[in-house]
Protein backbone atom coordinates (compact mmCIF):
# COMPACT_ATOMS: atom_id res chain seq x y z
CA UNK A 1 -45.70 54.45 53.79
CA UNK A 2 -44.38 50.86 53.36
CA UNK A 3 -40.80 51.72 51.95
CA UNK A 4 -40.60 48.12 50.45
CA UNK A 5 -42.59 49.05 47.93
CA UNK A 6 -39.54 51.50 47.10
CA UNK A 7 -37.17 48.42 47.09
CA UNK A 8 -39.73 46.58 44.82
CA UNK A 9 -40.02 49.04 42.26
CA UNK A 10 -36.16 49.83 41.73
CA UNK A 11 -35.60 45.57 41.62
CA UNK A 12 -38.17 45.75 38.91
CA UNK A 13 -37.03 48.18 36.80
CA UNK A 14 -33.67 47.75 37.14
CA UNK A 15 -34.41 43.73 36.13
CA UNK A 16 -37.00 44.53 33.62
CA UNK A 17 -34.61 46.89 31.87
CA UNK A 18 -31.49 44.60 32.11
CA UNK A 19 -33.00 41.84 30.62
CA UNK A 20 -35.22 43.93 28.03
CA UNK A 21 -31.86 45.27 26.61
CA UNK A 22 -30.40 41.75 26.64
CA UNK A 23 -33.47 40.43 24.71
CA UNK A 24 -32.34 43.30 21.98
CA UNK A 25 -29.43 42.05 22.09
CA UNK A 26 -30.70 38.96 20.94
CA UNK A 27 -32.73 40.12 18.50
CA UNK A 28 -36.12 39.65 20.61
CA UNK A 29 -38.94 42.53 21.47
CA UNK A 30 -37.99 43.95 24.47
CA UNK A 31 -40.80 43.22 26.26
CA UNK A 32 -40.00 39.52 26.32
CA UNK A 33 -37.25 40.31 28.53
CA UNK A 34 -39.56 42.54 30.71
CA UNK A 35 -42.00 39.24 31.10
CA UNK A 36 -39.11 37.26 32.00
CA UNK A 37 -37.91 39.38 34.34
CA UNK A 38 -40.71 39.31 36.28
CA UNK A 39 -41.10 35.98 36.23
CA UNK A 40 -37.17 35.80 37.08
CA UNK A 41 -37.85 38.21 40.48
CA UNK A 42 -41.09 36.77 41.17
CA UNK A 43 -42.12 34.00 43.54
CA UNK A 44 -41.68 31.36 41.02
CA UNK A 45 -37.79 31.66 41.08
CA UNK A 46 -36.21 34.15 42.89
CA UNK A 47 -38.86 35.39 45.26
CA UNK A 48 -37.68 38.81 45.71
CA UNK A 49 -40.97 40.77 44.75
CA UNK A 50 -43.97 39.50 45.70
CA UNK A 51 -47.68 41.13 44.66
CA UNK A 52 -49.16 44.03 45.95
CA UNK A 53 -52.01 46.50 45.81
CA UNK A 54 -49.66 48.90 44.63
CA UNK A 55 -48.22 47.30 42.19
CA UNK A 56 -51.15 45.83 40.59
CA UNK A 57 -52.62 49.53 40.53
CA UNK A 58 -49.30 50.84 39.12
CA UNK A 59 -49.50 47.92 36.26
CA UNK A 60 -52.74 49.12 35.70
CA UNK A 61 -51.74 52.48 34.88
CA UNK A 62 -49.26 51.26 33.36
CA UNK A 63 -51.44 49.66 30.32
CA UNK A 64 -53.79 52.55 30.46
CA UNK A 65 -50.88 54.63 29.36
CA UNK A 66 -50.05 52.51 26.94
CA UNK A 67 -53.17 52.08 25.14
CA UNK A 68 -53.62 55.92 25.37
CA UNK A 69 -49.99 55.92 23.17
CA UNK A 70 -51.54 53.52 20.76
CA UNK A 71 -54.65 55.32 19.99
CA UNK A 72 -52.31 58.64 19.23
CA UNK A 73 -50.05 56.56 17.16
CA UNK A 74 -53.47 55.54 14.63
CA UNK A 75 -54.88 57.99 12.01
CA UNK A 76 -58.75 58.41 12.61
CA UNK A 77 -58.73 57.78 8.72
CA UNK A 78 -57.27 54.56 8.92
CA UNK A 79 -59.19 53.10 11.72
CA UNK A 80 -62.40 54.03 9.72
CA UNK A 81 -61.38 52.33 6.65
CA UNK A 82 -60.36 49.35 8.39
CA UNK A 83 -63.21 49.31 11.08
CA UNK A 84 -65.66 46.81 9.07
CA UNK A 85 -62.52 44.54 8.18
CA UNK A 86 -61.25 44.85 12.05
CA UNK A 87 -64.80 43.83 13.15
CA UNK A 88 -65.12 40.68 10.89
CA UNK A 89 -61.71 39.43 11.81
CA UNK A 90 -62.21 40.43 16.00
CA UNK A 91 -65.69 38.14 15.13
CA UNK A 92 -63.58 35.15 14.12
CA UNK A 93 -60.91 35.81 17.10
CA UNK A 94 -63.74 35.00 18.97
CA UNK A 95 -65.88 32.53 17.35
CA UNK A 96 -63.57 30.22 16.58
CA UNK A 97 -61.44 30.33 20.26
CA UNK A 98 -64.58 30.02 21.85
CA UNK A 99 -65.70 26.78 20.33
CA UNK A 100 -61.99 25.24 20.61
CA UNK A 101 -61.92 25.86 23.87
CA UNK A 102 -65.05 24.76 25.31
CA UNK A 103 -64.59 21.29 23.07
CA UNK A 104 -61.00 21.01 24.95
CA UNK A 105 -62.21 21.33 28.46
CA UNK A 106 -65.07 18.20 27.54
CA UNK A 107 -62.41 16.61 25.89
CA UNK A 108 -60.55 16.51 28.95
CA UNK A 109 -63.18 16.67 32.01
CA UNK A 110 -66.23 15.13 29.94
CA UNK A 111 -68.73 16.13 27.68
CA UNK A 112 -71.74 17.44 30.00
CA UNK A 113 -75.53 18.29 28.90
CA UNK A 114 -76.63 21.67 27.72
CA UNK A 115 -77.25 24.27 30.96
CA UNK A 116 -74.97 21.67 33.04
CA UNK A 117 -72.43 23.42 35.34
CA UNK A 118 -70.22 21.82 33.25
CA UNK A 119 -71.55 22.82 30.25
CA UNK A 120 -70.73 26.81 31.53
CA UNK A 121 -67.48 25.31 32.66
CA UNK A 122 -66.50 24.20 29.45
CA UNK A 123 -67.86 27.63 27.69
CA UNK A 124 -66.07 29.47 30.22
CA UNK A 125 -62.86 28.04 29.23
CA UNK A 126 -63.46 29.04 25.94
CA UNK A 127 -64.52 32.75 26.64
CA UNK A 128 -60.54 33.14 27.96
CA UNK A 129 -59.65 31.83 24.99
CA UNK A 130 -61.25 34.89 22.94
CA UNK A 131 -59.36 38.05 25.13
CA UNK A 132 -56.29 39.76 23.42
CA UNK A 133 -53.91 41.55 25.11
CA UNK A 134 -53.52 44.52 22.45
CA UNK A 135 -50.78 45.92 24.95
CA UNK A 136 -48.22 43.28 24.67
CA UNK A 137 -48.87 43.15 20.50
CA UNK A 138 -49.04 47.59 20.63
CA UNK A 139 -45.52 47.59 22.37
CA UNK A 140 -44.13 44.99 19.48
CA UNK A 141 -45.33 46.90 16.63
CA UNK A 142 -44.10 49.85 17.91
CA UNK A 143 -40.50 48.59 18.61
CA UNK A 144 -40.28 47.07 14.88
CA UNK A 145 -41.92 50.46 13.94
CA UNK A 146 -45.39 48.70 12.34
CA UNK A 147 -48.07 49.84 14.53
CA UNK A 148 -49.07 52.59 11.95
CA UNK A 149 -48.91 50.15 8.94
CA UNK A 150 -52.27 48.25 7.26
CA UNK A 151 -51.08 45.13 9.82
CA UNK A 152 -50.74 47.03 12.71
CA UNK A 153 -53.59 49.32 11.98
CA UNK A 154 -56.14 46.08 11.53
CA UNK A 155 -54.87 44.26 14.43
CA UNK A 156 -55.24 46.77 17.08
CA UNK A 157 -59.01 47.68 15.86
CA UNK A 158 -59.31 43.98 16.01
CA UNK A 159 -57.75 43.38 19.36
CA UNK A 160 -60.28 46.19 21.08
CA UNK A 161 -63.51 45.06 19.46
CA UNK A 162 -62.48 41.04 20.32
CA UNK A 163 -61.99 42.59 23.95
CA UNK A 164 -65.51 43.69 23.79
CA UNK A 165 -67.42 40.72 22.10
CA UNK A 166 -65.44 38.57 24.54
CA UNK A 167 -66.63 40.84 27.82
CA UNK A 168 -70.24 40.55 26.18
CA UNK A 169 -69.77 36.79 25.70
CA UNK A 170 -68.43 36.47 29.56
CA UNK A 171 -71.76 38.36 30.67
CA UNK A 172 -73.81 35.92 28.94
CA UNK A 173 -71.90 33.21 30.34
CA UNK A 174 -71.84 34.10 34.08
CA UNK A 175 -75.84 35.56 33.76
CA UNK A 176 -76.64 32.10 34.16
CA UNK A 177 -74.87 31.94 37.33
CA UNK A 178 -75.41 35.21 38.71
CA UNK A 179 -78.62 36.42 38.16
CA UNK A 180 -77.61 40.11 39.61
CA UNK A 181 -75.90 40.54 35.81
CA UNK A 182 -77.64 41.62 33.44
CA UNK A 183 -76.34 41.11 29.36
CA UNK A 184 -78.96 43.32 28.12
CA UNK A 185 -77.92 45.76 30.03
CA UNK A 186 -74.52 45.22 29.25
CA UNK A 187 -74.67 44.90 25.94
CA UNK A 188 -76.85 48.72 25.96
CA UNK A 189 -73.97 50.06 28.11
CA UNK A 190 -71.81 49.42 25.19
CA UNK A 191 -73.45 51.13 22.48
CA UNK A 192 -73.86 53.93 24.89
CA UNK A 193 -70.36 54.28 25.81
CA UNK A 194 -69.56 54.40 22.17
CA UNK A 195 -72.30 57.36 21.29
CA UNK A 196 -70.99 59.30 24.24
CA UNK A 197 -67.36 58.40 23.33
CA UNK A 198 -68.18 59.95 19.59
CA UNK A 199 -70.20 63.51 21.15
CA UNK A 200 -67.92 64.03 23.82
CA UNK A 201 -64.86 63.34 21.09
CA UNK A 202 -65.90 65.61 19.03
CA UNK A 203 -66.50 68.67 21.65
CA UNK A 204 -62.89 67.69 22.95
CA UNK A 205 -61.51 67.77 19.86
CA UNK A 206 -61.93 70.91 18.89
CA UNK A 207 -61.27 72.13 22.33
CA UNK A 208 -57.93 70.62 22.03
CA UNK A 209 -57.45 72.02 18.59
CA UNK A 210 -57.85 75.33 20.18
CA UNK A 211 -55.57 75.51 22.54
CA UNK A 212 -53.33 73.83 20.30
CA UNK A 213 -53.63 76.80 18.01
CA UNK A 214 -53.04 79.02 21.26
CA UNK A 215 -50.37 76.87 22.51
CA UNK A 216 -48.87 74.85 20.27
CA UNK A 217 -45.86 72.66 21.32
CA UNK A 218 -46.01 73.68 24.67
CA UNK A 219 -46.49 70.49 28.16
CA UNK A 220 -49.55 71.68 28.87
CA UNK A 221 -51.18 69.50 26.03
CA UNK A 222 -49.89 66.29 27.27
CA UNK A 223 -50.78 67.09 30.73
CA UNK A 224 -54.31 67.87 29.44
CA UNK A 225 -54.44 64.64 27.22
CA UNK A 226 -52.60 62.63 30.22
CA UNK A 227 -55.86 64.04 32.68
CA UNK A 228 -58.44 63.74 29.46
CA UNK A 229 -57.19 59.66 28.95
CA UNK A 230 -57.32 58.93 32.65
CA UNK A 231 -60.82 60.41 33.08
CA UNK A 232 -62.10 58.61 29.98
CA UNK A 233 -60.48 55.48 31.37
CA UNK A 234 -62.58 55.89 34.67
CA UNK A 235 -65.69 56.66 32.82
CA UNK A 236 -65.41 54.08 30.89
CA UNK A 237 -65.45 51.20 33.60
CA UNK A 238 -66.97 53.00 36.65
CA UNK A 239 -70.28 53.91 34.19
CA UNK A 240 -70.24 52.49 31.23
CA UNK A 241 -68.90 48.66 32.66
CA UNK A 242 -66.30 48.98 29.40
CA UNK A 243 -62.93 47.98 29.95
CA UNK A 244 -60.61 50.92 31.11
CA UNK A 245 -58.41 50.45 28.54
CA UNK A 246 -60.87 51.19 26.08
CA UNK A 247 -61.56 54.36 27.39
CA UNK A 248 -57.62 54.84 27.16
CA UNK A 249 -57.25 54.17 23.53
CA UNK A 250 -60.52 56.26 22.66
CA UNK A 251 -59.15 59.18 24.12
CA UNK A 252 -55.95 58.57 21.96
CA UNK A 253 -58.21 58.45 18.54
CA UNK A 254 -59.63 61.90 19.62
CA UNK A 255 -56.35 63.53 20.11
CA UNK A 256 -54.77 61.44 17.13
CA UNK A 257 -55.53 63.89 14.42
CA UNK A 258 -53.91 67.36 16.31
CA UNK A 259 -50.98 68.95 14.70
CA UNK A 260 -48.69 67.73 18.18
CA UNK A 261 -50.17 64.56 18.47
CA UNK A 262 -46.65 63.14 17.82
CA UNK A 263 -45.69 65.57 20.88
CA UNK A 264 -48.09 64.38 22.92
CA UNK A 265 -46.94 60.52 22.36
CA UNK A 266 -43.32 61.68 23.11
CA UNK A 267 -43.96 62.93 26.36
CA UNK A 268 -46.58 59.97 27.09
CA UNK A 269 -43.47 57.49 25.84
CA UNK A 270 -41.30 58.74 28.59
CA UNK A 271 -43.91 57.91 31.20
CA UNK A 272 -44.68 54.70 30.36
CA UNK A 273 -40.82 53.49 29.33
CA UNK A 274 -39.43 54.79 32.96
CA UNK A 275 -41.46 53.14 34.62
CA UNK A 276 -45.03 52.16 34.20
CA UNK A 277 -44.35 49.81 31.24
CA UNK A 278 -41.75 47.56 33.06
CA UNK A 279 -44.09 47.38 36.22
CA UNK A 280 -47.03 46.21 33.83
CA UNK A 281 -44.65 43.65 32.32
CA UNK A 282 -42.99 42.21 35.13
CA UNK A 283 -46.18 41.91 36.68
CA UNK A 284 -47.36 39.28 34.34
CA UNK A 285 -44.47 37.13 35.40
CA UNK A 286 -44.65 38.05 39.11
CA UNK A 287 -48.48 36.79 38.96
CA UNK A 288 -47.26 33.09 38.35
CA UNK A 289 -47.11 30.57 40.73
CA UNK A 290 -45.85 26.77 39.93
CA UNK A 291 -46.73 25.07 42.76
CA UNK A 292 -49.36 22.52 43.68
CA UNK A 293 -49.83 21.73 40.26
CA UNK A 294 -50.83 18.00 39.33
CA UNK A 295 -49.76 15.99 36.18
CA UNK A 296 -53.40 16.35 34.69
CA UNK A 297 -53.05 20.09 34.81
CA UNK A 298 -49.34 20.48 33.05
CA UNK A 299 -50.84 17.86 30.51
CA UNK A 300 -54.06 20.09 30.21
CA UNK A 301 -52.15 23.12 30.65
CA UNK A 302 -49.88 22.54 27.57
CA UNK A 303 -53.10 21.69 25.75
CA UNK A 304 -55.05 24.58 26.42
CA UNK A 305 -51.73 26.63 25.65
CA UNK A 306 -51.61 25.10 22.19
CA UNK A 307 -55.15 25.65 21.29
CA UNK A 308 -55.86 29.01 22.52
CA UNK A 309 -52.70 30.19 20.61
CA UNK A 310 -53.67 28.25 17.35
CA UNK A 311 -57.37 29.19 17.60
CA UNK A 312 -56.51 33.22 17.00
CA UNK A 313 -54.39 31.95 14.12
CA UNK A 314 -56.97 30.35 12.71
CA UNK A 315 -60.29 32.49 13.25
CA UNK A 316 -58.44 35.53 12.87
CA UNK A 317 -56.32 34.63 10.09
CA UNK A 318 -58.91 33.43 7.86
CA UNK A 319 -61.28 35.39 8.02
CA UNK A 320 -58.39 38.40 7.54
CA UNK A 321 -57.88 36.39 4.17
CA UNK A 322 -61.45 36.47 3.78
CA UNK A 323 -61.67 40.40 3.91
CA UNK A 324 -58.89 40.57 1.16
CA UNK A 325 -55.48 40.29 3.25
CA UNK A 326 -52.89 38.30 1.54
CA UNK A 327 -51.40 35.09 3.01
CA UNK A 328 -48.52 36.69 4.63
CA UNK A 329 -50.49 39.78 6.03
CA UNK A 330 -53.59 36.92 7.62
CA UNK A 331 -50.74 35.21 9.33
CA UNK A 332 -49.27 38.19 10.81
CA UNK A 333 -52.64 39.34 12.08
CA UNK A 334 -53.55 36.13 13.14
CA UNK A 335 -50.24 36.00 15.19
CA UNK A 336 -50.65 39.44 16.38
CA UNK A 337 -53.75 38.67 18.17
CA UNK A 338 -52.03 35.20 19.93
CA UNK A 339 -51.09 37.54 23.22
CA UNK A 340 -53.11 37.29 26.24
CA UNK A 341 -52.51 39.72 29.24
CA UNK A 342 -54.69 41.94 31.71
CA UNK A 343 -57.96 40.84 29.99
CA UNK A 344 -57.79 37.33 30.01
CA UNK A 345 -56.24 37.73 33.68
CA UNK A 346 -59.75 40.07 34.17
CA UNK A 347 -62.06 37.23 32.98
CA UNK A 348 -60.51 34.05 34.85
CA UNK A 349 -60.58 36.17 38.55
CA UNK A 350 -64.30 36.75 37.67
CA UNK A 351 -64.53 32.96 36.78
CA UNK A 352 -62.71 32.15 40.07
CA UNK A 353 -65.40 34.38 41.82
CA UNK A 354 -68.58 32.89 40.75
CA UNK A 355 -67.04 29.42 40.88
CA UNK A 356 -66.64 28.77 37.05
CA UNK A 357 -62.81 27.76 37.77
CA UNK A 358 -60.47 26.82 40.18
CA UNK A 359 -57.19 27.68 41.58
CA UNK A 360 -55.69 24.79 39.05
CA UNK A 361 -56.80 26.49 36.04
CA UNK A 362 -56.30 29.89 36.86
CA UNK A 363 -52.72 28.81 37.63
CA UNK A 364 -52.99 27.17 33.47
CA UNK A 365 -54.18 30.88 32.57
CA UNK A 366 -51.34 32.60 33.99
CA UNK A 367 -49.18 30.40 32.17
CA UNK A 368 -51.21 30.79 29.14
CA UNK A 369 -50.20 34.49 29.25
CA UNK A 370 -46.95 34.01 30.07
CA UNK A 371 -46.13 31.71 27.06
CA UNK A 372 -48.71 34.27 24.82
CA UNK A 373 -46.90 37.02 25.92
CA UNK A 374 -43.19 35.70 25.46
CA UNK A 375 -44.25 34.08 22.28
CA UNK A 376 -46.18 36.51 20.20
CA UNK A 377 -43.85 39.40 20.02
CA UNK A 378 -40.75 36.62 18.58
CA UNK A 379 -43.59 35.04 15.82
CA UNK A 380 -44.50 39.04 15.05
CA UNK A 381 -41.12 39.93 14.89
CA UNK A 382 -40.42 36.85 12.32
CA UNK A 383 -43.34 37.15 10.51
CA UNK A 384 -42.41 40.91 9.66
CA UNK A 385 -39.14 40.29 8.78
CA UNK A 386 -39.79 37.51 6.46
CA UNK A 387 -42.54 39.80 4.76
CA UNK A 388 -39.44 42.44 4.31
CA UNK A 389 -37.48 39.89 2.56
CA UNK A 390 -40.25 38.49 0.26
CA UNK A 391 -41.03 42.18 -0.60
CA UNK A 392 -37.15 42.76 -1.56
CA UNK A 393 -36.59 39.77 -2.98
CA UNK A 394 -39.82 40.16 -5.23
């Protein structure tokens, strides 16, 4: 065993916990202190913690856990009535993204002929553009205590279909390149995944509802929903080719509805505040790394920062006014689906791979997250409180 790793982890928690307490302090999410922390430690400033296998696998858990937490913390009853509303608004996430950001990259590198490499190039920056990072916006509305509200409820539906359409749209994109992918086949996995997710969630169910009945209030429940989430999770990417935090967050909808769902979430909570959720925090800032990089990419990198922030505002914002949100409520979705994290971070390392990007503007994505990440939860905190205070004052 490499005992570093033992050194690593306590400088990240320890830092991640610091400065998410003095981000309460100063009235800011607490995760924006965890991001900075690891940013702080990481080889951009300090240098102290570096990457690792490890670490990226323990990040990984990390938001599995956390996604599991957000699908207990949703009524099945509310995610139905919202589902047709969170699907319209996820479609304009990533229309609109999509099209912003492949007219920036032309802007900026030249506008190139249809089924040019530059032509993918250019759509390629835009498919980044269309990922959320539902973890970063889940552990906001959950501090400020809105993740079960109509908000809340509509973003994170939002935030897992605009996951998928944008995994389907990066399929399409890179089929061109890659002729070993297959979208069809892609794009069948998914509606598979979904049928099983809906048979095998209903067997579950009322398997869990039994021993429930048996055993009510006692740990083994959350041991067996811990187990059920991280074998969903694995199915879900290792067969189905569907992000593993969807999996996660399924398997939290299935087990949302039991009489000690709440229970369940409590002792998932623990988990993930001791010490996975820090590690998947920090990690964002320990990913970053400033050097080498050239005027034209800090002038393209603010650029791209702007737009792919405004773009979510404004496709998922309208058309959230479109489905019958007021002005207040669009904007607070809109802003709730600014973050980008482990999704975007999955698309640009494919990108790099295939040669659709290189190490200059993956560098712009990391920072892209970074800024998303740090930003999103202050705008969603303002946002919320400003709709208190009109709702008082009215």
């Amino acid at each position: 065993m490499d005992y570093n790793t033992l050194r690593d982890l306590a400088i990240i928690v320890i830092a991640a916990k610091c400065l998410g307490i003095a981000a309460r302090y100063m009235k800011l999410p607490q995760v924006v202190g965890e991001i900075v922390a690891g940013l702080f430690i990481g080889p951009s400033v300090l240098g102290i913690v570096g990457q690792s296998d490890f670490l990226a696998v323990m990040a990984e858990i990390g938001v599995i856990l956390l996604m599991f937490s957000a699908g207990l913390q949703n009524k099945l009853s509310d995610l139905l009535r919202t589902g047709p509303k969170a699907l319209l608004i996820a479609c304009g996430g990533v229309f609109v993204p999509l099209i912003m950001g492949a007219a920036l990259f032309m802007a900026f590198y030249g506008v190139s002929p249809w089924g040019s490499e530059g032509f993918y190039k250019a759509v390629f920056i835009g498919v980044i553009m269309t990922a959320t990072s539902v973890s970063i916006t889940v552990e906001t509305l959950r501090e400020m205590g809105k993740l079960r509200g109509k908000c809340g409820t509509a973003i994170i539906s939002a935030a897992i279909i605009d996951d998928v359409l944008g995994i389907l749209v990066l399929t399409f994109v890179i089929g061109f390149q890659d002729s070993s992918v297959q979208p069809q086949k892609i794009m069948l996995n998914t509606v598979l995944f979904f049928i099983f997710a809906i048979v095998v969630g209903i067997l579950l169910y009322k398997v869990f509802q039994k021993i429930d009945q048996l055993y009510p209030h006692t740990q083994r429940i959350p041991i067996l929903g811990l187990g059920l989430c991280l074998l969903m999770a694995y199915i879900a990417e290792t067969y189905f080719g569907i992000a593993d935090i969807t999996g996660a967050f399924v398997t939290g909808v299935i087990l949302c509805n039991l009489p000690d769902s709440e229970y369940i979430e409590q002792k998932m909570d623990i988990t993930s505040y001791m010490l996975f959720g820090p590690v998947f925090f920090a990690s964002i800032g320990l990913k970053t790394v400033l050097s080498g990089i050239t005027p034209q990419i800090i002038f393209f990198t603010v650029s791209f920062v702007l737009v792919a922030l405004l773009s979510k505002i404004i496709g998922s914002g309208l058309m959230a006014k479109v489905c019958g949100f007021s002005n207040r409520d669009s904007i607070c979705i809109g802003v709730g689906m600014m973050a980008r994290g482990e999704v975007a971070l999955i698309v640009a390392q494919r990108g790099l791979s295939v040669g659709l990007m290189d190490g200059g503007l993956f560098t712009t994505v990391i920072l892209l997250i970074i800024v998303s990440s740090i930003v999103t939860p202050i705008l969603l905190k303002i946002c919320f409180e400003d709709q208190e205070q009109k709702t008082v004052l009215s």
